[in-house]
C-alpha atoms as a PDB file:
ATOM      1  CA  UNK A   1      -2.808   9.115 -10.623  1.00  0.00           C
ATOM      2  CA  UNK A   2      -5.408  10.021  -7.874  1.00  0.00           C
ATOM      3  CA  UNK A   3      -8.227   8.335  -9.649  1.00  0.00           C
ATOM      4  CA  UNK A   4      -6.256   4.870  -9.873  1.00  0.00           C
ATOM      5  CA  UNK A   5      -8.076   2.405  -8.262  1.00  0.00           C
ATOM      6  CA  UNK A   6      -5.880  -0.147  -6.508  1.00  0.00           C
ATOM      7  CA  UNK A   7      -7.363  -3.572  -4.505  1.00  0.00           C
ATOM      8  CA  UNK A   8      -5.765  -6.475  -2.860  1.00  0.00           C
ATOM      9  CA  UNK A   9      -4.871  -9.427  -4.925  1.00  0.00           C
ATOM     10  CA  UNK A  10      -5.063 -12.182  -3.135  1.00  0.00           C
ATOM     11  CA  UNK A  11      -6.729 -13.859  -0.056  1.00  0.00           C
ATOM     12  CA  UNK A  12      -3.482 -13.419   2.846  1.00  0.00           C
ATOM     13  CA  UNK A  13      -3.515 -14.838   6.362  1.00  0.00           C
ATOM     14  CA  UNK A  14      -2.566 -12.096   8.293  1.00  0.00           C
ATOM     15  CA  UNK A  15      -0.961 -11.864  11.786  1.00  0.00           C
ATOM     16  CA  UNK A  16       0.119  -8.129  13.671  1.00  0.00           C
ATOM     17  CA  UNK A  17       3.436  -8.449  15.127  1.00  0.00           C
ATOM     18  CA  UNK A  18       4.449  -5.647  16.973  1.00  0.00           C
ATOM     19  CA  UNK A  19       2.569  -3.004  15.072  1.00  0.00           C
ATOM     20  CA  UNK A  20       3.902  -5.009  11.578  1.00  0.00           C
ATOM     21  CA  UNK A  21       1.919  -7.161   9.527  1.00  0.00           C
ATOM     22  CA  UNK A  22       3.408 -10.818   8.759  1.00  0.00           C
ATOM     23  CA  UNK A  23       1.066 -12.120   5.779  1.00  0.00           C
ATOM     24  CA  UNK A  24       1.132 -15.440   4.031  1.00  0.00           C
ATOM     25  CA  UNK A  25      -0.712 -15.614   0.228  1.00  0.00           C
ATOM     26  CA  UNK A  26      -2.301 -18.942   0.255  1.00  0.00           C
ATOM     27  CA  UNK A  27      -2.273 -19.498  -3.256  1.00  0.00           C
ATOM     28  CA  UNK A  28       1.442 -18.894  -3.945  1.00  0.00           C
ATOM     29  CA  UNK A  29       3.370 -19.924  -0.064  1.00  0.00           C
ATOM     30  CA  UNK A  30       4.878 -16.765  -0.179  1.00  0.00           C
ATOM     31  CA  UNK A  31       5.410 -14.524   3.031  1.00  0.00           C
ATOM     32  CA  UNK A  32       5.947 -11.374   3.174  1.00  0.00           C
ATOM     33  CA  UNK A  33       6.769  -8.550   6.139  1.00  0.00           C
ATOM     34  CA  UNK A  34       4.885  -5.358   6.127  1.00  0.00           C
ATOM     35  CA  UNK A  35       6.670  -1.984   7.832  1.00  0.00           C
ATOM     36  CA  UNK A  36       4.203  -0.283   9.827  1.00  0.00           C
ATOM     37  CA  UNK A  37       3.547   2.584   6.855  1.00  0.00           C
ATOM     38  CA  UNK A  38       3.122  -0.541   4.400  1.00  0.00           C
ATOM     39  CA  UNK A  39       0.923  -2.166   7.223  1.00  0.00           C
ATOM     40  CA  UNK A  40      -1.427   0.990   7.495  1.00  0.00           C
ATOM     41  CA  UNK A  41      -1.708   0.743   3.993  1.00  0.00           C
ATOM     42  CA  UNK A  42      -2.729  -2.615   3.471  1.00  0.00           C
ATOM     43  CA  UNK A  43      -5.479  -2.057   6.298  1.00  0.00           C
ATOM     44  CA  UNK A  44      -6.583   0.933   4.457  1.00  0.00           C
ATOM     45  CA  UNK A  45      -7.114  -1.366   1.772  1.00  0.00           C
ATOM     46  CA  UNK A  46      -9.686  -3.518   2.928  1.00  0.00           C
ATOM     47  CA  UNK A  47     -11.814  -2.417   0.791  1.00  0.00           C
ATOM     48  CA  UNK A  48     -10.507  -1.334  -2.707  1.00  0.00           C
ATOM     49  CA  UNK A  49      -9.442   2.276  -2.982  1.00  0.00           C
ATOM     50  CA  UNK A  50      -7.991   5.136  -4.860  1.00  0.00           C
ATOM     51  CA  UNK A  51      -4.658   6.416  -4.595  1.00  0.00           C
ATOM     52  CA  UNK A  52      -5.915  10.003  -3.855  1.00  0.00           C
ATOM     53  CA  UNK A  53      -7.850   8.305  -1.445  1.00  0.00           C
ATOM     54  CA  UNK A  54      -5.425   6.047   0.450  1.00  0.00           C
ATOM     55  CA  UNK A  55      -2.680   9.613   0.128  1.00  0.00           C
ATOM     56  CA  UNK A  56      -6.226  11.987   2.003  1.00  0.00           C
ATOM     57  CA  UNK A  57      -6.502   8.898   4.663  1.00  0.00           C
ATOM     58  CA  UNK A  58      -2.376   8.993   5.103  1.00  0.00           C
ATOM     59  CA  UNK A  59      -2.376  12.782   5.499  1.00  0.00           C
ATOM     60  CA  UNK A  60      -5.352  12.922   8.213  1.00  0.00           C
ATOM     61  CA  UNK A  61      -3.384  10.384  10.501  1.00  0.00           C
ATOM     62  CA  UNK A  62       0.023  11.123  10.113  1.00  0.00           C
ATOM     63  CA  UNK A  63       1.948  14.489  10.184  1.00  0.00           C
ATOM     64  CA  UNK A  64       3.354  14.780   6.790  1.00  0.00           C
ATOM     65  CA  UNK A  65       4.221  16.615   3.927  1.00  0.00           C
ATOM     66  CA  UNK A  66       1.793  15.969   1.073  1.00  0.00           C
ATOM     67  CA  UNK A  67       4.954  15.212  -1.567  1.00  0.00           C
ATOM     68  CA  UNK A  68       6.613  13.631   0.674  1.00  0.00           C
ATOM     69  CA  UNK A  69       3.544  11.624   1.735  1.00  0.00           C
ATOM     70  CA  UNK A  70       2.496  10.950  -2.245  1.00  0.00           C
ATOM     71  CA  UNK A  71       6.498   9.406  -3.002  1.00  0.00           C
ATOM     72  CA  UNK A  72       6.056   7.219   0.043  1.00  0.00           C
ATOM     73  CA  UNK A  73       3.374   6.368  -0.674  1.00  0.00           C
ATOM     74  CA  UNK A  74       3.429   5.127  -4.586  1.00  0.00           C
ATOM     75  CA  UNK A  75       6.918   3.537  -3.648  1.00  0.00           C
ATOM     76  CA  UNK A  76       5.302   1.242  -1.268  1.00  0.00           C
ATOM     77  CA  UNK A  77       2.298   0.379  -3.960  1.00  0.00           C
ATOM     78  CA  UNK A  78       4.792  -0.367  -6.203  1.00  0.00           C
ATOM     79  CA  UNK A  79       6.423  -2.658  -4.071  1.00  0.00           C
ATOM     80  CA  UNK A  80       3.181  -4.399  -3.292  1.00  0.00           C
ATOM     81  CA  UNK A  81       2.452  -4.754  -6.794  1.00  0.00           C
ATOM     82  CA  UNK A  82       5.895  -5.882  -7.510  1.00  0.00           C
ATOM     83  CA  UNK A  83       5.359  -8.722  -4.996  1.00  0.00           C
ATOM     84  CA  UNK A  84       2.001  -9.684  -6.373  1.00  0.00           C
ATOM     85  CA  UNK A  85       0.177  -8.206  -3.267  1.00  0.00           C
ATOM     86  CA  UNK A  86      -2.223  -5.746  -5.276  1.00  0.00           C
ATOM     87  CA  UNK A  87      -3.297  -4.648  -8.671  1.00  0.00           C
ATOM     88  CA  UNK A  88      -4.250  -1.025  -9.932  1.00  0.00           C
ATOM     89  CA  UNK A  89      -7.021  -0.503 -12.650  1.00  0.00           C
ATOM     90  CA  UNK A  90      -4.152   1.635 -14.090  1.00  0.00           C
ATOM     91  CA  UNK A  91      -0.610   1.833 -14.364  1.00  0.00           C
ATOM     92  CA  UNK A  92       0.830   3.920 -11.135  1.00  0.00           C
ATOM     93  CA  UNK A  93       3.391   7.067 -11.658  1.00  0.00           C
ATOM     94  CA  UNK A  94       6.799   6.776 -10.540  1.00  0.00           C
ATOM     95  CA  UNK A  95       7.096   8.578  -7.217  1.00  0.00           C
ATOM     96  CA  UNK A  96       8.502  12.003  -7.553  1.00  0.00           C
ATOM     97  CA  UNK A  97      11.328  12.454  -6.720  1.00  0.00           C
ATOM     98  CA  UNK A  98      13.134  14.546  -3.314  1.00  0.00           C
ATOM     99  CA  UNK A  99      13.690  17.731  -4.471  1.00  0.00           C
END
């Protein structure tokens, strides 16, 4: 899981609206509406990145449990790669679950 490597998909024109992202994909019309965790993550993905990279960057800014900090954060990947937002050069885990 830490070594998948996950990048944007697609060109987006990207506005901040208070402390949210608002993001249009060109190619497909389709908006969509960051949170500000799924914001943070998209600008740590500027450049492509691994998961156990993205969680180590997560950790240093915000304070957080490191399980709780891993489920949040594979649940929001998945919903960005649900929506067609990013890709993975593997298949991500399920988040684990609350104990």
């Amino acid at each position: 899981m830490e070594d998948a490597l996950v990048r944007r998909r697609s060109e987006m024109l990207e506005a901040e609206v208070d402390g949210e992202l608002v993001a249009l994909d060109v190619e497909s019309g389709t908006c969509y509406s960051f949170n500000r965790s799924a914001t943070r993550i998209w600008q740590l993905l500027d450049e492509p990145r691994t998961v156990g990279s993205l969680r180590d960057a997560l950790l240093a800014e915000f304070d957080v449990d490191k399980l709780e900090c891993e489920r949040d954060l594979l649940e929001a990947l998945e919903q960005m790669r649900v929506g067609g937002v990013i890709e993975s050069s593997v298949p991500l885990p399920a988040a684990p679950t609350k104990g």
